[in-house]
PDB file of N, CA and C in Angstrom:
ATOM      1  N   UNK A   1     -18.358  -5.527   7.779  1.00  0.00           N
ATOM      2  CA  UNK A   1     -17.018  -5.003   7.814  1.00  0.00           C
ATOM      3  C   UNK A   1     -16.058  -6.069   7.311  1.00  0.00           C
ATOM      4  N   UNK A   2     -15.239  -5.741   6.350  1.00  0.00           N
ATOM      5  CA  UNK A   2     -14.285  -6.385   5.732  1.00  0.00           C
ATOM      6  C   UNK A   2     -12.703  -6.722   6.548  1.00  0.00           C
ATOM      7  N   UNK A   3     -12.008  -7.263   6.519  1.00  0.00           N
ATOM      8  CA  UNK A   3     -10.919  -7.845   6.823  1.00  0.00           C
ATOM      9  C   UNK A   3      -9.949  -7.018   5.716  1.00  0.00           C
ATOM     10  N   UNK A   4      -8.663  -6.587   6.535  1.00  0.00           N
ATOM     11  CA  UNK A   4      -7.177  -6.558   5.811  1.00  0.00           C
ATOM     12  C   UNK A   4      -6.618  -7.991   5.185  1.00  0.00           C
ATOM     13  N   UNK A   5      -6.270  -7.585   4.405  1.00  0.00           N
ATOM     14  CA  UNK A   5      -5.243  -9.203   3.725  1.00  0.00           C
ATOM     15  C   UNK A   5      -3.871  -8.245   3.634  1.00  0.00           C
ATOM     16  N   UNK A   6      -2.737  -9.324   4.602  1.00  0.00           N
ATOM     17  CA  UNK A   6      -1.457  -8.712   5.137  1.00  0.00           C
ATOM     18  C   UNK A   6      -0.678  -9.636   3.530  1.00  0.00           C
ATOM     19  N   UNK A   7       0.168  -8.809   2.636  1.00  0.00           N
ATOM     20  CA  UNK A   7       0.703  -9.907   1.932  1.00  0.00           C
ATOM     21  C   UNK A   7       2.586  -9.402   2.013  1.00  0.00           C
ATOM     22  N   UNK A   8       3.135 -10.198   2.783  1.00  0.00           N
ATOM     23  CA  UNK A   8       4.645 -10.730   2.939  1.00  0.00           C
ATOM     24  C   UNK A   8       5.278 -10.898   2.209  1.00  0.00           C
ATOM     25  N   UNK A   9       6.347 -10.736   1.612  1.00  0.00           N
ATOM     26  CA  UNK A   9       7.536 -11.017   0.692  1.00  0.00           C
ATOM     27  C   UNK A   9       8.346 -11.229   1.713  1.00  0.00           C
ATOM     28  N   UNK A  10       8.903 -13.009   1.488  1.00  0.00           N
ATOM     29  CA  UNK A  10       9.946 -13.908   1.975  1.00  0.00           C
ATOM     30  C   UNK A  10      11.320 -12.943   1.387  1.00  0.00           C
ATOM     31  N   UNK A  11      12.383 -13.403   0.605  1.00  0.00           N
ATOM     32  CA  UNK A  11      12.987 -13.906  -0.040  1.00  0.00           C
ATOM     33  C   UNK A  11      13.027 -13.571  -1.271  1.00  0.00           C
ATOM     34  N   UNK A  12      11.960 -12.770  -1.767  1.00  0.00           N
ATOM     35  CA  UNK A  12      11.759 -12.713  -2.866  1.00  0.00           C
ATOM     36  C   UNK A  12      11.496 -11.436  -3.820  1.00  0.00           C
ATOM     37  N   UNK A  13      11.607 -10.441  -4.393  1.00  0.00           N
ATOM     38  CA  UNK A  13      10.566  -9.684  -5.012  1.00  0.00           C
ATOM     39  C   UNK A  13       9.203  -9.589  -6.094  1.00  0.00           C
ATOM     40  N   UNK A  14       8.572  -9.113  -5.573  1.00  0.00           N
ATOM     41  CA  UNK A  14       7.090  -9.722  -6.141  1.00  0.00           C
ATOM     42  C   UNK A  14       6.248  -8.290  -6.945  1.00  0.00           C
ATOM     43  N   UNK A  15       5.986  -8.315  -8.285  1.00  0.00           N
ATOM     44  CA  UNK A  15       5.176  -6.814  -8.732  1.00  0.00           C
ATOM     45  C   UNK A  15       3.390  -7.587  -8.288  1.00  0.00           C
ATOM     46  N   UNK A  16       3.056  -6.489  -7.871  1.00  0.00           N
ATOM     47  CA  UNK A  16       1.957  -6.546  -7.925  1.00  0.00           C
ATOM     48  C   UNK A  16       0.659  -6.035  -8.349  1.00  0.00           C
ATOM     49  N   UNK A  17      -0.282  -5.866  -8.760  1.00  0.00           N
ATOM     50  CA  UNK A  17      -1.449  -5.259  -9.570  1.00  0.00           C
ATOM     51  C   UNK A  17      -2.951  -5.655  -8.967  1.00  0.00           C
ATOM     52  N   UNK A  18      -3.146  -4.168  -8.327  1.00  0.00           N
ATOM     53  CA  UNK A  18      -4.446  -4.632  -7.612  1.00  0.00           C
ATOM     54  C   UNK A  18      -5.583  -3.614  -8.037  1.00  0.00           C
ATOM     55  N   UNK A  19      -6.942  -3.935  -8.055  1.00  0.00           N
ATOM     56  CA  UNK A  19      -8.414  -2.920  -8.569  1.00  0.00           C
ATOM     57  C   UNK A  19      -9.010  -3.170  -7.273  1.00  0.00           C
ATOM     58  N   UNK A  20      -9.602  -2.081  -6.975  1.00  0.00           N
ATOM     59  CA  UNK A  20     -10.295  -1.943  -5.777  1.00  0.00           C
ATOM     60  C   UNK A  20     -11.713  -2.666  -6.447  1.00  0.00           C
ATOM     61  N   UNK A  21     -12.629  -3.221  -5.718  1.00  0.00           N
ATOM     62  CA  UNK A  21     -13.846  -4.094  -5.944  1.00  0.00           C
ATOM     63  C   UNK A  21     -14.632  -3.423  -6.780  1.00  0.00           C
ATOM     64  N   UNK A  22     -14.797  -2.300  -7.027  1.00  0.00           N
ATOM     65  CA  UNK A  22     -15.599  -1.785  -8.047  1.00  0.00           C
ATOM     66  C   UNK A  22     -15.325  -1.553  -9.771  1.00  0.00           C
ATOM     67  N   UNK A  23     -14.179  -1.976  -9.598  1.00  0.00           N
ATOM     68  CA  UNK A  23     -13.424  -1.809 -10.984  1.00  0.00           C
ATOM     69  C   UNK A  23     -13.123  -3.662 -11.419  1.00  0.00           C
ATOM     70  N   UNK A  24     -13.705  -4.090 -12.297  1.00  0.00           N
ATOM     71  CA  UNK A  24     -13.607  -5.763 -12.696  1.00  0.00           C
ATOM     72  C   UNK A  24     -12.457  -5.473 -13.351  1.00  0.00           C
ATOM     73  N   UNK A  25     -11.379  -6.501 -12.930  1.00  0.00           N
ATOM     74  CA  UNK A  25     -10.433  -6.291 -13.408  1.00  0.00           C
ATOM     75  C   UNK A  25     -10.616  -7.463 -15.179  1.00  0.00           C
ATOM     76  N   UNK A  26      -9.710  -6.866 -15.910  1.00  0.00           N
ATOM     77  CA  UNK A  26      -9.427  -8.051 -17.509  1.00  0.00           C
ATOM     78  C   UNK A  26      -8.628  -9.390 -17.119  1.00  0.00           C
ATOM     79  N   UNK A  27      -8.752 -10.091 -15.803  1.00  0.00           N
ATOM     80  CA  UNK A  27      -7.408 -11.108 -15.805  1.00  0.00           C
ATOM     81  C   UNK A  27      -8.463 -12.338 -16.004  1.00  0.00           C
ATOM     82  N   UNK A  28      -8.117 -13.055 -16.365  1.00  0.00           N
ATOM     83  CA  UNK A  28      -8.471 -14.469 -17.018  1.00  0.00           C
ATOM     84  C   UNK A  28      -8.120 -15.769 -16.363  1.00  0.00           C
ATOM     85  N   UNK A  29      -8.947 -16.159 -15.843  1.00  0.00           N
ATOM     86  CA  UNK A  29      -9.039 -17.358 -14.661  1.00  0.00           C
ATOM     87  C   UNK A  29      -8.000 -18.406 -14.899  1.00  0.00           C
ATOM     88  N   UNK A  30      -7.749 -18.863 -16.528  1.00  0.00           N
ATOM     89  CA  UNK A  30      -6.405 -19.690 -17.163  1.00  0.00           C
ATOM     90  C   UNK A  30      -5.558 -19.197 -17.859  1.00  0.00           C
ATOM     91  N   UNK A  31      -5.277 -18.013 -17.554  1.00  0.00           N
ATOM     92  CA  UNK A  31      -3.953 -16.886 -17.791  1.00  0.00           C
ATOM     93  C   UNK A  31      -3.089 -17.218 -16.561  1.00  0.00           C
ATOM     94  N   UNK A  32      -2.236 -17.025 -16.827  1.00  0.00           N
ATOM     95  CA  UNK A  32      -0.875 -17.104 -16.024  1.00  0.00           C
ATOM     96  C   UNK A  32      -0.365 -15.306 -15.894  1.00  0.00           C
ATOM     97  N   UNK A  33      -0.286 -14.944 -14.510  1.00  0.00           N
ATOM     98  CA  UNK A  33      -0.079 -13.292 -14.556  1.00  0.00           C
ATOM     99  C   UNK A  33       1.172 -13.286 -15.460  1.00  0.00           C
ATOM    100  N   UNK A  34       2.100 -13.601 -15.770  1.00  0.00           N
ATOM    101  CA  UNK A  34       2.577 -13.761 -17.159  1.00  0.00           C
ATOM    102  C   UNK A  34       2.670 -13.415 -18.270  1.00  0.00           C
ATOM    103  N   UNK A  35       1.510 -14.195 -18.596  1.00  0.00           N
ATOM    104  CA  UNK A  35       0.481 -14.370 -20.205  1.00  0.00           C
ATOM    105  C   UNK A  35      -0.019 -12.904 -19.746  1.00  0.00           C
ATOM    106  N   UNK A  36      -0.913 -12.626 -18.709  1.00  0.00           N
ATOM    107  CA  UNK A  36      -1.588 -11.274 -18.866  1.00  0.00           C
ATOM    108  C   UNK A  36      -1.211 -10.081 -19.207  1.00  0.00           C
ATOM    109  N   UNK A  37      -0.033 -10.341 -18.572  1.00  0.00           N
ATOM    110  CA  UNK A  37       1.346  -8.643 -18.918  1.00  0.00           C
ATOM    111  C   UNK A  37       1.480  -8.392 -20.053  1.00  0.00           C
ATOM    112  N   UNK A  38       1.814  -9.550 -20.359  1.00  0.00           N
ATOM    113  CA  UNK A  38       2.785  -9.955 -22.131  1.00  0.00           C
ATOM    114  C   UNK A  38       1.326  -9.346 -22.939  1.00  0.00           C
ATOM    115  N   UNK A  39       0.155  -9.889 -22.525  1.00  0.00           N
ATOM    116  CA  UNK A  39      -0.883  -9.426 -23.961  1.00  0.00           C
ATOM    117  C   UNK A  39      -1.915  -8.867 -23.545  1.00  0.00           C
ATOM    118  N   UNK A  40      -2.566  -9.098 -22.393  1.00  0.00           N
ATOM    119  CA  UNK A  40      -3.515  -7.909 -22.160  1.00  0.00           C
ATOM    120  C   UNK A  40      -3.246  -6.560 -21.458  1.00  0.00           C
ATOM    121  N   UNK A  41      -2.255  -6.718 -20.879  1.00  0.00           N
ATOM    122  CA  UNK A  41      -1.634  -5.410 -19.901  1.00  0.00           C
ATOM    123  C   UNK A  41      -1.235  -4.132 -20.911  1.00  0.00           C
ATOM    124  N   UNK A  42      -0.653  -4.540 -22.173  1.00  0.00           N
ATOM    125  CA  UNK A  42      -0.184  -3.562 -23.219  1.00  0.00           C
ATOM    126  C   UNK A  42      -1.337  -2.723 -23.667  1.00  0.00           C
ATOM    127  N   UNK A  43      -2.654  -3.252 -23.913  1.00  0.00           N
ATOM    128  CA  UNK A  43      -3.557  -3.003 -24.935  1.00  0.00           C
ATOM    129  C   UNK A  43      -4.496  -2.279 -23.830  1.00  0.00           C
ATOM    130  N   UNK A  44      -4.798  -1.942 -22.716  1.00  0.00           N
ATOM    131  CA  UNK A  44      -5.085  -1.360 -21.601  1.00  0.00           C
ATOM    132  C   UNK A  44      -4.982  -0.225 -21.700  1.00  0.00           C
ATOM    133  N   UNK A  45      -6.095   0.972 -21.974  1.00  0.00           N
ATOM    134  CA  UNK A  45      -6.273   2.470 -21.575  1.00  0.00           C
ATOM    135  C   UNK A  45      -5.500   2.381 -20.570  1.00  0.00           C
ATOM    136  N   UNK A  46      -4.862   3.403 -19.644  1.00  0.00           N
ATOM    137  CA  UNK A  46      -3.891   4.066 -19.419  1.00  0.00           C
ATOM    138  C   UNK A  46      -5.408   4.496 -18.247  1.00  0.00           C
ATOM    139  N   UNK A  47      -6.595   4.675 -17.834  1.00  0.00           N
ATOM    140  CA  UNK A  47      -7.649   4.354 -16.719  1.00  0.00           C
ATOM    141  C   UNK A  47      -8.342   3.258 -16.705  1.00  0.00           C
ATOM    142  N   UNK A  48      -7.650   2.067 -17.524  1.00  0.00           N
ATOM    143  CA  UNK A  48      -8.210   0.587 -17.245  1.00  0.00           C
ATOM    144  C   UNK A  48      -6.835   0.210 -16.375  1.00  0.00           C
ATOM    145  N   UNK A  49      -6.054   0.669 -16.197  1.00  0.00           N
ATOM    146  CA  UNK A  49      -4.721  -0.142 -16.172  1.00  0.00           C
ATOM    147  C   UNK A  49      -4.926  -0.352 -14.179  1.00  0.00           C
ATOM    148  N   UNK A  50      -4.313  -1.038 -13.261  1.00  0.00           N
ATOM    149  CA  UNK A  50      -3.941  -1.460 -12.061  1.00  0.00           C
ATOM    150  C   UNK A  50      -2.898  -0.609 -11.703  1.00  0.00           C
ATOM    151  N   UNK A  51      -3.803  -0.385 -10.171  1.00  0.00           N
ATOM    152  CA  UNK A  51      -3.005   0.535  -9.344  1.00  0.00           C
ATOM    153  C   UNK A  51      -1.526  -0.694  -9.338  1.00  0.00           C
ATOM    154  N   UNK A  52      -0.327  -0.203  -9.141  1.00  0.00           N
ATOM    155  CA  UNK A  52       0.703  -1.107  -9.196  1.00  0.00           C
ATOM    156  C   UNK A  52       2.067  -0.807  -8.096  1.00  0.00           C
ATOM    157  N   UNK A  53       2.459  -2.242  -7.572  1.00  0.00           N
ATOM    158  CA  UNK A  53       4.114  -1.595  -6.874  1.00  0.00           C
ATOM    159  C   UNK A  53       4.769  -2.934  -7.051  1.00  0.00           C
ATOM    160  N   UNK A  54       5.804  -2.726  -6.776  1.00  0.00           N
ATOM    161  CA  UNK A  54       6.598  -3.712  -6.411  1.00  0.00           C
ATOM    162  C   UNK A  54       7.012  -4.018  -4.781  1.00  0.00           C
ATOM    163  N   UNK A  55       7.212  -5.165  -4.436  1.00  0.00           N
ATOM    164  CA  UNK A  55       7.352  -5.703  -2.924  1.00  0.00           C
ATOM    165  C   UNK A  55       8.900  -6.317  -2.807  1.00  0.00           C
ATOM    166  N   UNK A  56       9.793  -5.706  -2.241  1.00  0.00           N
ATOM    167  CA  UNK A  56      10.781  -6.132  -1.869  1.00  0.00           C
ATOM    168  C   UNK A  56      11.050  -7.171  -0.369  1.00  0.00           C
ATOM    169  N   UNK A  57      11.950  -8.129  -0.746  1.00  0.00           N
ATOM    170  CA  UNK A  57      12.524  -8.937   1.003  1.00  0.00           C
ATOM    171  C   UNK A  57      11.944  -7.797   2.055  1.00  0.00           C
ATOM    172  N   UNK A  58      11.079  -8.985   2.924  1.00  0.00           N
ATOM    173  CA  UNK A  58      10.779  -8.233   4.127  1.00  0.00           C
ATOM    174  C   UNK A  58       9.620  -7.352   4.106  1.00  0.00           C
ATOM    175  N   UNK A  59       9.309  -6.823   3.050  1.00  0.00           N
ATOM    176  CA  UNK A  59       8.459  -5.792   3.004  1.00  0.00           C
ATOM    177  C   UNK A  59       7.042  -6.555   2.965  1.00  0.00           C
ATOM    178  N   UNK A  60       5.569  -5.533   3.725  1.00  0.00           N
ATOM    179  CA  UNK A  60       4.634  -6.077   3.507  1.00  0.00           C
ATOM    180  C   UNK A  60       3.398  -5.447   3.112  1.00  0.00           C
ATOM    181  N   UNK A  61       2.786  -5.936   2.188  1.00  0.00           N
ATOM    182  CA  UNK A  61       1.425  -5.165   1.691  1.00  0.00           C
ATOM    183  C   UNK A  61       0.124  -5.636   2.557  1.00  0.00           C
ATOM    184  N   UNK A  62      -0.319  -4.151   2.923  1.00  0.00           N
ATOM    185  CA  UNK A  62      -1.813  -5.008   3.118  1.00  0.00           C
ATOM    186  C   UNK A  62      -2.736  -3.650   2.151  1.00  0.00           C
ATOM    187  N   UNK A  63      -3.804  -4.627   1.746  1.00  0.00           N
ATOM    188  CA  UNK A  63      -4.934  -4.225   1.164  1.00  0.00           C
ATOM    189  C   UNK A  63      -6.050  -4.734   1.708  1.00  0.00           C
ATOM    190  N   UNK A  64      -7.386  -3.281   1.398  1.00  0.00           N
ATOM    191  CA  UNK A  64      -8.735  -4.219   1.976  1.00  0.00           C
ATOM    192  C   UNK A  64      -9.339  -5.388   1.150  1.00  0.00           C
ATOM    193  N   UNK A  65     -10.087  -5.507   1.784  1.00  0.00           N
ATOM    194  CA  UNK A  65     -10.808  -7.151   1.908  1.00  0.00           C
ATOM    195  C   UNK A  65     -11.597  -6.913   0.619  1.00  0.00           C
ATOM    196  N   UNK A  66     -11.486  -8.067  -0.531  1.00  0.00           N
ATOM    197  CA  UNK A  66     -12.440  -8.070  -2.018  1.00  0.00           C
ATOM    198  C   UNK A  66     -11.684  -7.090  -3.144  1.00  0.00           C
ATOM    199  N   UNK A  67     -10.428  -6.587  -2.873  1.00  0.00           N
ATOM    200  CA  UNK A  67      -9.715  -5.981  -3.822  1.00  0.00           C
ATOM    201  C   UNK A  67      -8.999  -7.081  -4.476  1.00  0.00           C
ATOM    202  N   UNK A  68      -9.448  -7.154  -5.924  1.00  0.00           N
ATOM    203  CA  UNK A  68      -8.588  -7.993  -7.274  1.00  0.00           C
ATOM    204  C   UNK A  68      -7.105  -7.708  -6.915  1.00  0.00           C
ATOM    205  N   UNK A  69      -6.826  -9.116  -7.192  1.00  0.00           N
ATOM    206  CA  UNK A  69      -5.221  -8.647  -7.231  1.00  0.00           C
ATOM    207  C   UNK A  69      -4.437  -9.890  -7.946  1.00  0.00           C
ATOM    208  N   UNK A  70      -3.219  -9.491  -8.168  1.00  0.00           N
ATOM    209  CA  UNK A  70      -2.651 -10.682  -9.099  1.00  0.00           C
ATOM    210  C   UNK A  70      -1.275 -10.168  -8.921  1.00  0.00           C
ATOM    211  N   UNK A  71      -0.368 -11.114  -8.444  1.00  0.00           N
ATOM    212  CA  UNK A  71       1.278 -11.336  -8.542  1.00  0.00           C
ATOM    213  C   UNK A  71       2.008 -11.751  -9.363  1.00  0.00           C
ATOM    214  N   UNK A  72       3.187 -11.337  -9.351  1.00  0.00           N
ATOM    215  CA  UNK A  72       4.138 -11.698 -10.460  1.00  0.00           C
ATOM    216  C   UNK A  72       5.340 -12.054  -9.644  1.00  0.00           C
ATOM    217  N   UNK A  73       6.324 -12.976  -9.263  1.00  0.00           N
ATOM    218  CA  UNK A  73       7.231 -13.229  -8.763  1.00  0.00           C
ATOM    219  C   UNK A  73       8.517 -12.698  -9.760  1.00  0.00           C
ATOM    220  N   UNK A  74       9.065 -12.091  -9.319  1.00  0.00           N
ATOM    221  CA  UNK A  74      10.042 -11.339 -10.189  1.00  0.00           C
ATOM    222  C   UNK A  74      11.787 -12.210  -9.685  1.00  0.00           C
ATOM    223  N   UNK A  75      11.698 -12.907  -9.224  1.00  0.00           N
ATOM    224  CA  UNK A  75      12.539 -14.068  -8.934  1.00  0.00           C
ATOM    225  C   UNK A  75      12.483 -15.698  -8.560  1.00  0.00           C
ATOM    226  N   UNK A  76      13.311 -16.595  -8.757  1.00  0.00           N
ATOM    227  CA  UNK A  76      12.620 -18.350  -8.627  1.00  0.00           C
ATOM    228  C   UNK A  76      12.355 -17.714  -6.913  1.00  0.00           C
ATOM    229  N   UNK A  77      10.961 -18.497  -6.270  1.00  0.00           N
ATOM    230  CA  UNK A  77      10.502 -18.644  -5.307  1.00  0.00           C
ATOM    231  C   UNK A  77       9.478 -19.686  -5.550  1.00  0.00           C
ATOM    232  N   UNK A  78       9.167 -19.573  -3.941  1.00  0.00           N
ATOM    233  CA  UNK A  78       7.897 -20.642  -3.957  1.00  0.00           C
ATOM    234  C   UNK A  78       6.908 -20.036  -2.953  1.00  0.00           C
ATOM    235  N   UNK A  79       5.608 -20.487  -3.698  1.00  0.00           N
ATOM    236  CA  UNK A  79       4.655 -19.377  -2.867  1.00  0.00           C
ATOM    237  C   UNK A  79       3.590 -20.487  -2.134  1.00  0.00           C
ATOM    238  N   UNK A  80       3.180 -20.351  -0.823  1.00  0.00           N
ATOM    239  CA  UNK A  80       2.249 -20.895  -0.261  1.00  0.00           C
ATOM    240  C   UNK A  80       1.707 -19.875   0.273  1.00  0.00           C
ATOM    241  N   UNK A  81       0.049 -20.410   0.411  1.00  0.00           N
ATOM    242  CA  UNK A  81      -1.251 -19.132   0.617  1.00  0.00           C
ATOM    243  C   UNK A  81      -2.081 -19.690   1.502  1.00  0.00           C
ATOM    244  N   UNK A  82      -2.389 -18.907   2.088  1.00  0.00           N
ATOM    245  CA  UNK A  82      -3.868 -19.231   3.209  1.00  0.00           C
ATOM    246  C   UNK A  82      -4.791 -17.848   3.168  1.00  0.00           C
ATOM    247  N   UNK A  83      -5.912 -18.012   3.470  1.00  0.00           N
ATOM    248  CA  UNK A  83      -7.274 -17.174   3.850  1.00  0.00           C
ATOM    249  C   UNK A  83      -7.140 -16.923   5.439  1.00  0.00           C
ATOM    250  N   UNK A  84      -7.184 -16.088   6.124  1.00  0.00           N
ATOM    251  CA  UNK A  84      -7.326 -15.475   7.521  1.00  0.00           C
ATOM    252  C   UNK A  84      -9.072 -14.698   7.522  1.00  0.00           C
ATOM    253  N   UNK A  85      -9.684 -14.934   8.328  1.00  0.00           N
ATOM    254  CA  UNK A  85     -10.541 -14.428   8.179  1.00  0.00           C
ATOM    255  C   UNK A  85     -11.708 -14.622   9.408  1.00  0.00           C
TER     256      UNK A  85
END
């Protein structure tokens, strides 16, 4: 049995893009979620593409445990991370 991952927005708004574990997502280990939008996100079938939302102040996502995921800070912030588990 897998674990929830709770993810928080401080301060900040954050888009996010997540594939459930059975779907390998295209993101690239020395891509910057960034770089990925700008050039691989465009060229993406329209059923390759990431379930997607945006996270406003205060608001919090959780997803299950081993789902791909990748952030975009949509304002200056600063992000610190930990594993719960």
């Amino acid at each position: 049995m897998g674990t929830l991952s709770p993810r928080g927005c401080g301060f900040v708004s954050q888009r996010w893009f997540l594939y459930p574990p059975d779907k390998t997502p295209h993101f690239h280990p020395n891509e910057t979620t960034l770089a990925w939008l700008l050039h691989t996100y465009p060229t993406l079938p329209p059923a390759e593409r990431p379930l997607e939302c945006t996270l406003r102040p205060g608001e919090v996502l959780y997803f299950p445990d081993r789902w791909w995921h990748a952030t975009l800070n949509l304002d200056t912030s600063v992000f610190i991370s930990t594993f719960l588990g």
